[in-house]
Structure formats: structure tokens, C-alpha cells
C-alpha atoms as a PDB file:
ATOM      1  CA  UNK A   1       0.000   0.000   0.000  1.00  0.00           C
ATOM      2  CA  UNK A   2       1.333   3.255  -0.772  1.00  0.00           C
ATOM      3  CA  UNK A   3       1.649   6.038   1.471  1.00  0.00           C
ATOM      4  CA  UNK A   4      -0.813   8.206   0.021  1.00  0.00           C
ATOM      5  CA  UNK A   5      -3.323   5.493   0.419  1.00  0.00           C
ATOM      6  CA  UNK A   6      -2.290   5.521   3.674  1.00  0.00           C
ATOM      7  CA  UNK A   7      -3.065   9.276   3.810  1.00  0.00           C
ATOM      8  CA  UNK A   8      -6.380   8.910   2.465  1.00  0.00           C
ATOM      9  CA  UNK A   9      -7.421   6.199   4.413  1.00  0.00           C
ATOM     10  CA  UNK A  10      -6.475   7.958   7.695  1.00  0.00           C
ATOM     11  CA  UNK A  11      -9.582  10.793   5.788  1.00  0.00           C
ATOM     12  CA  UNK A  12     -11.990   8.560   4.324  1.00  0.00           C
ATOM     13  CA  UNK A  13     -15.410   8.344   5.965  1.00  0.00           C
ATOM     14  CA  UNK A  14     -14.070   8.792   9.279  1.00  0.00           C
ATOM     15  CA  UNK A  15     -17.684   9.166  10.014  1.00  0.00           C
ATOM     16  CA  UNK A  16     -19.037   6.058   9.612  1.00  0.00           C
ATOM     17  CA  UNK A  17     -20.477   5.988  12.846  1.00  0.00           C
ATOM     18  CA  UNK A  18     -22.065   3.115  14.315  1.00  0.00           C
ATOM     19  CA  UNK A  19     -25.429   3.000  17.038  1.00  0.00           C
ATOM     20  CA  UNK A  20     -26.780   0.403  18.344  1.00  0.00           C
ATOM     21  CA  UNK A  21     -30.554   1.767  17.407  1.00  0.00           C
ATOM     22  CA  UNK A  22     -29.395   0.941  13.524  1.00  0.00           C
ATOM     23  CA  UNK A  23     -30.980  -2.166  11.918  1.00  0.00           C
ATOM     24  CA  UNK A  24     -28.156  -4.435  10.624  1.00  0.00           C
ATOM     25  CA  UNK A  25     -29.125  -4.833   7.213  1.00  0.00           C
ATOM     26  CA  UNK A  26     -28.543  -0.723   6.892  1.00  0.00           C
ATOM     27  CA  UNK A  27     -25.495  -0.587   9.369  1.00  0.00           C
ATOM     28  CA  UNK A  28     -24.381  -3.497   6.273  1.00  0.00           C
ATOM     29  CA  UNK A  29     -25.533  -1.314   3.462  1.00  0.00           C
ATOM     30  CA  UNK A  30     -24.337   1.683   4.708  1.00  0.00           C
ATOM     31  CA  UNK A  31     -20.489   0.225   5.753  1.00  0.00           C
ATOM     32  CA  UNK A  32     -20.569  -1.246   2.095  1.00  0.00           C
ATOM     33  CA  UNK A  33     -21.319   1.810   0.477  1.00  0.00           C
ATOM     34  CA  UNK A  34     -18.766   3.566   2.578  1.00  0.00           C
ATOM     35  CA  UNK A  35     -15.589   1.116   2.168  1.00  0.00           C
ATOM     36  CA  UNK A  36     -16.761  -1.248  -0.899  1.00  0.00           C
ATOM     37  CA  UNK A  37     -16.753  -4.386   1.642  1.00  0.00           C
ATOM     38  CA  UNK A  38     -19.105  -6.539   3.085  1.00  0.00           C
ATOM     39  CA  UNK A  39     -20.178  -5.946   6.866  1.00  0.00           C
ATOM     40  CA  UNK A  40     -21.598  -9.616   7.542  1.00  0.00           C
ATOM     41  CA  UNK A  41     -23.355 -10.034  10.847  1.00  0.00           C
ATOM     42  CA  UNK A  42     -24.058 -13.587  13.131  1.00  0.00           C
ATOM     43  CA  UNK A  43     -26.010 -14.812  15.725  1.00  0.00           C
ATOM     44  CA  UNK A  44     -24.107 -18.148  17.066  1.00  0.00           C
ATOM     45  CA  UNK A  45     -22.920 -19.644  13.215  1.00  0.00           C
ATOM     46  CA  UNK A  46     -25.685 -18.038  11.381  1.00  0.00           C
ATOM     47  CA  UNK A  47     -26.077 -15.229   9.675  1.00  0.00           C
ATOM     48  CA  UNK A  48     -28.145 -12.532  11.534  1.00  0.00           C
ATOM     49  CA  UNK A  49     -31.877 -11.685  10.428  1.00  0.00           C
ATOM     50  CA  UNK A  50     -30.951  -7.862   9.138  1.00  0.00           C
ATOM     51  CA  UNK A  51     -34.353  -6.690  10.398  1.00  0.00           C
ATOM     52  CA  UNK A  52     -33.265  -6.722  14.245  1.00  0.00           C
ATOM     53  CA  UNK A  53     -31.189  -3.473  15.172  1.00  0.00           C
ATOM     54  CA  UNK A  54     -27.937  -4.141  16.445  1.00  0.00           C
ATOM     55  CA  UNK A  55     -29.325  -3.845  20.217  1.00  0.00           C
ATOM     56  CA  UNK A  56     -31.643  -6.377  19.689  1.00  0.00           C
ATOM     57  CA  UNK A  57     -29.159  -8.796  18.252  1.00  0.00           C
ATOM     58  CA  UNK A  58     -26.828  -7.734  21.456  1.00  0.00           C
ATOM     59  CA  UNK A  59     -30.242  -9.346  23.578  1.00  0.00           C
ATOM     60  CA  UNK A  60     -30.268 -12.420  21.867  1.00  0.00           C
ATOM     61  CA  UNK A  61     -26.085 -13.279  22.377  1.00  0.00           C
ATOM     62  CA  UNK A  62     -25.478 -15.425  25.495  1.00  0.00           C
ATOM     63  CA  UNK A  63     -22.454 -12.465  26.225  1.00  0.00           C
ATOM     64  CA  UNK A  64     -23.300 -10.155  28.833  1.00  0.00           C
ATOM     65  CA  UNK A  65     -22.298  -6.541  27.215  1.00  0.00           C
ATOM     66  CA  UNK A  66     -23.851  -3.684  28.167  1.00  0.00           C
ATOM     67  CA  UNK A  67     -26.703  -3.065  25.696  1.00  0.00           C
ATOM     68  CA  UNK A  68     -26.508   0.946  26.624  1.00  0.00           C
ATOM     69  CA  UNK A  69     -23.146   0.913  24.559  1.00  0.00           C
ATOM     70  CA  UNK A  70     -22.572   3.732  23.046  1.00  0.00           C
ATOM     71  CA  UNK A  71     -22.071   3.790  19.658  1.00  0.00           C
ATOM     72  CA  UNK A  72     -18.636   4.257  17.735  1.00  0.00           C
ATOM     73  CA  UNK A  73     -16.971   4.802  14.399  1.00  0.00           C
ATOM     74  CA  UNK A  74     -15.077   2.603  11.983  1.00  0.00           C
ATOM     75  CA  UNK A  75     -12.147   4.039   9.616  1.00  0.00           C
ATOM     76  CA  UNK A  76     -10.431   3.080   6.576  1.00  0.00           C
ATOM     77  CA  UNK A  77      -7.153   3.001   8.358  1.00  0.00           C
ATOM     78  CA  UNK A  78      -8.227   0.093  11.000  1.00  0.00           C
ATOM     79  CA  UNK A  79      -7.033  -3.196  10.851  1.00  0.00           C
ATOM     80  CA  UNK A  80     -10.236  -5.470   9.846  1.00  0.00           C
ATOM     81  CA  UNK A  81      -9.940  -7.781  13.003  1.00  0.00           C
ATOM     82  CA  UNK A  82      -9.866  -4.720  15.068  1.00  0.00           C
ATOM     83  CA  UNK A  83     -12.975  -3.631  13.486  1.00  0.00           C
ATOM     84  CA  UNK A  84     -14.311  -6.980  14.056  1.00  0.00           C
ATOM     85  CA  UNK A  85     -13.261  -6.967  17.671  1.00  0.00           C
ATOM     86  CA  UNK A  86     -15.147  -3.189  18.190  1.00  0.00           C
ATOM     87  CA  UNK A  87     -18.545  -4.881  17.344  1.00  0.00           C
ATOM     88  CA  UNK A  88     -17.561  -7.717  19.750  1.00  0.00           C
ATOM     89  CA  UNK A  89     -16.660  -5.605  22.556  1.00  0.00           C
ATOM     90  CA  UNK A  90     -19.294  -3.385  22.724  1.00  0.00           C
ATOM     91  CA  UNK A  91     -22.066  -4.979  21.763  1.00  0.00           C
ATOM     92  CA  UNK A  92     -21.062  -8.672  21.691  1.00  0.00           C
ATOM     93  CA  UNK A  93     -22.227  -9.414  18.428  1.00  0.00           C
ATOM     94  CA  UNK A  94     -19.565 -11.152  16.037  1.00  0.00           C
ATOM     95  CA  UNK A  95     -19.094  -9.587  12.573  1.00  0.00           C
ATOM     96  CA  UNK A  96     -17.277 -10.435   9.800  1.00  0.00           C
ATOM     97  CA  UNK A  97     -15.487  -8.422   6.726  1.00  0.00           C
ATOM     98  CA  UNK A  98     -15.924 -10.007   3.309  1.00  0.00           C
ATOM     99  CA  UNK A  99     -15.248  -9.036  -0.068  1.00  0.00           C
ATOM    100  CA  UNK A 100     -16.738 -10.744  -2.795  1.00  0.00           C
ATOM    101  CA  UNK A 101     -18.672 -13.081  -0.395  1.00  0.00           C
ATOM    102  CA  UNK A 102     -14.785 -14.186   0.828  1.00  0.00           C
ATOM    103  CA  UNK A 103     -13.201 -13.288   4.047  1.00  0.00           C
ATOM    104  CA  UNK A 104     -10.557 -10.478   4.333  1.00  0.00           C
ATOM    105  CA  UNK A 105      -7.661 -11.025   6.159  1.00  0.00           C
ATOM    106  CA  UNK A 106      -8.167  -9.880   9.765  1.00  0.00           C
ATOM    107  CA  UNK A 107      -4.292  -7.831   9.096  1.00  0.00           C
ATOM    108  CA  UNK A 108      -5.253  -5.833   6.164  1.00  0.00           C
ATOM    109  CA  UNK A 109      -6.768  -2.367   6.668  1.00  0.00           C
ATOM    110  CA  UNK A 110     -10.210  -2.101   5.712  1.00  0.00           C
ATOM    111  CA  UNK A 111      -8.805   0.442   2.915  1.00  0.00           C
ATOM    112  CA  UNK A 112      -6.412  -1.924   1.662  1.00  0.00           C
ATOM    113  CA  UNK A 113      -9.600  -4.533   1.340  1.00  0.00           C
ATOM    114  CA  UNK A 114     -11.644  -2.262  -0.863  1.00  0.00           C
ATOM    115  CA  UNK A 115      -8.760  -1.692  -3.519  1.00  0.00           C
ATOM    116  CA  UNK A 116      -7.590  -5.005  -3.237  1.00  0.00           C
ATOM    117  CA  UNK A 117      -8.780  -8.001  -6.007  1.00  0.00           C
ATOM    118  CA  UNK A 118     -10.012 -10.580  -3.418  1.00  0.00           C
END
């Protein structure tokens, strides 16, 4: 990755905030249409019903989080298993970042997943 991907990745929808009030099939739309990659949501080993908002998912996980999180926001420049681990952490839902229905390496940036051929 070059460094003024780098750059621009440190800029790029640094706003791409994320509340637990959101239903999950537009906190998925809306992170695709902000980084180009797939925001894929579970419950257990399946794939989440996208008409719960993230705070109801968060009730249905045997984790106790606190379902008052707050919300937070996802850049360009993080590491895709630290973005992963965010969703975990606060609301104790597990996520995973695809591309082209395939998994992105958790060490890759989320920038360096939408420009990459995966």
C-alpha cells in the first residue's frame, strides 16, 4: 500500500459511525457503500436476520455486554480484526469483513480490502 493510500485512508469516511438503534441490514448497506466491503453479521454460526437493530441482536447473544453501549466509528485506516473486535466488545455481536462473499484477512486495513482483487 502506498503512502498516500495511507493518507487517504487515515480521511476517508471517518464518520461512519455506528449506534446500536441501527438495523443491521442498513449498518451493512451503509459500511458497504462507505468502504466497498461486506459488513456480515451472526447470531451463534448463522447469519443474523438484518431486520433486528444491532441492540436487539446484542439481547439475543449469550455475552453479557452492556446493551446501553454507546455507539462508535469505523475508519479506513483500522485493521479489519480490530474492526471486528469493536462490534464484539461493545455490543457482543460477532461480525465479519468479506469481499466478494470471501473473508478479508483480519491484518489488512479495511482500505487496503476495498482496492484489493479478493
Amino acid at each position: 500500500m502506498g503512502l498516500l493510500d495511507k493518507i487517504k485512508d487515515n480521511f476517508t469516511k471517518a464518520e461512519f459511525n455506528v449506534s446500536p438503534q441501527k438495523k443491521l441490514k442498513t449498518l451493512s448497506a451503509e459500511f458497504e457503500n462507505a468502504f466497498g466491503v461486506e459488513l456480515v453479521f451472526y447470531k451463534g454460526k448463522q447469519i443474523a436476520d438484518g431486520g433486528l437493530t444491532l441492540k436487539q441482536l446484542n439481547t439475543k447473544t449469550s455475552k453479557e455486554v452492556d446493551t446501553k453501549a454507546d455507539g462508535f466509528q469505523v475508519k479506513a485506516s483500522m485493521k479489519v480484526g480490530d474492526a471486528e473486535k469493536l462490534f464484539d466488545t461493545n455490543f457482543g455481536v460477532t461480525v465479519q469483513i468479506k469481499k466478494n462473499g470471501k473473508l478479508v484477512p483480519n491484518d489488512m486495513t479495511i482500505g487496503e480490502a476495498a482496492r484489493a482483487e479478493i
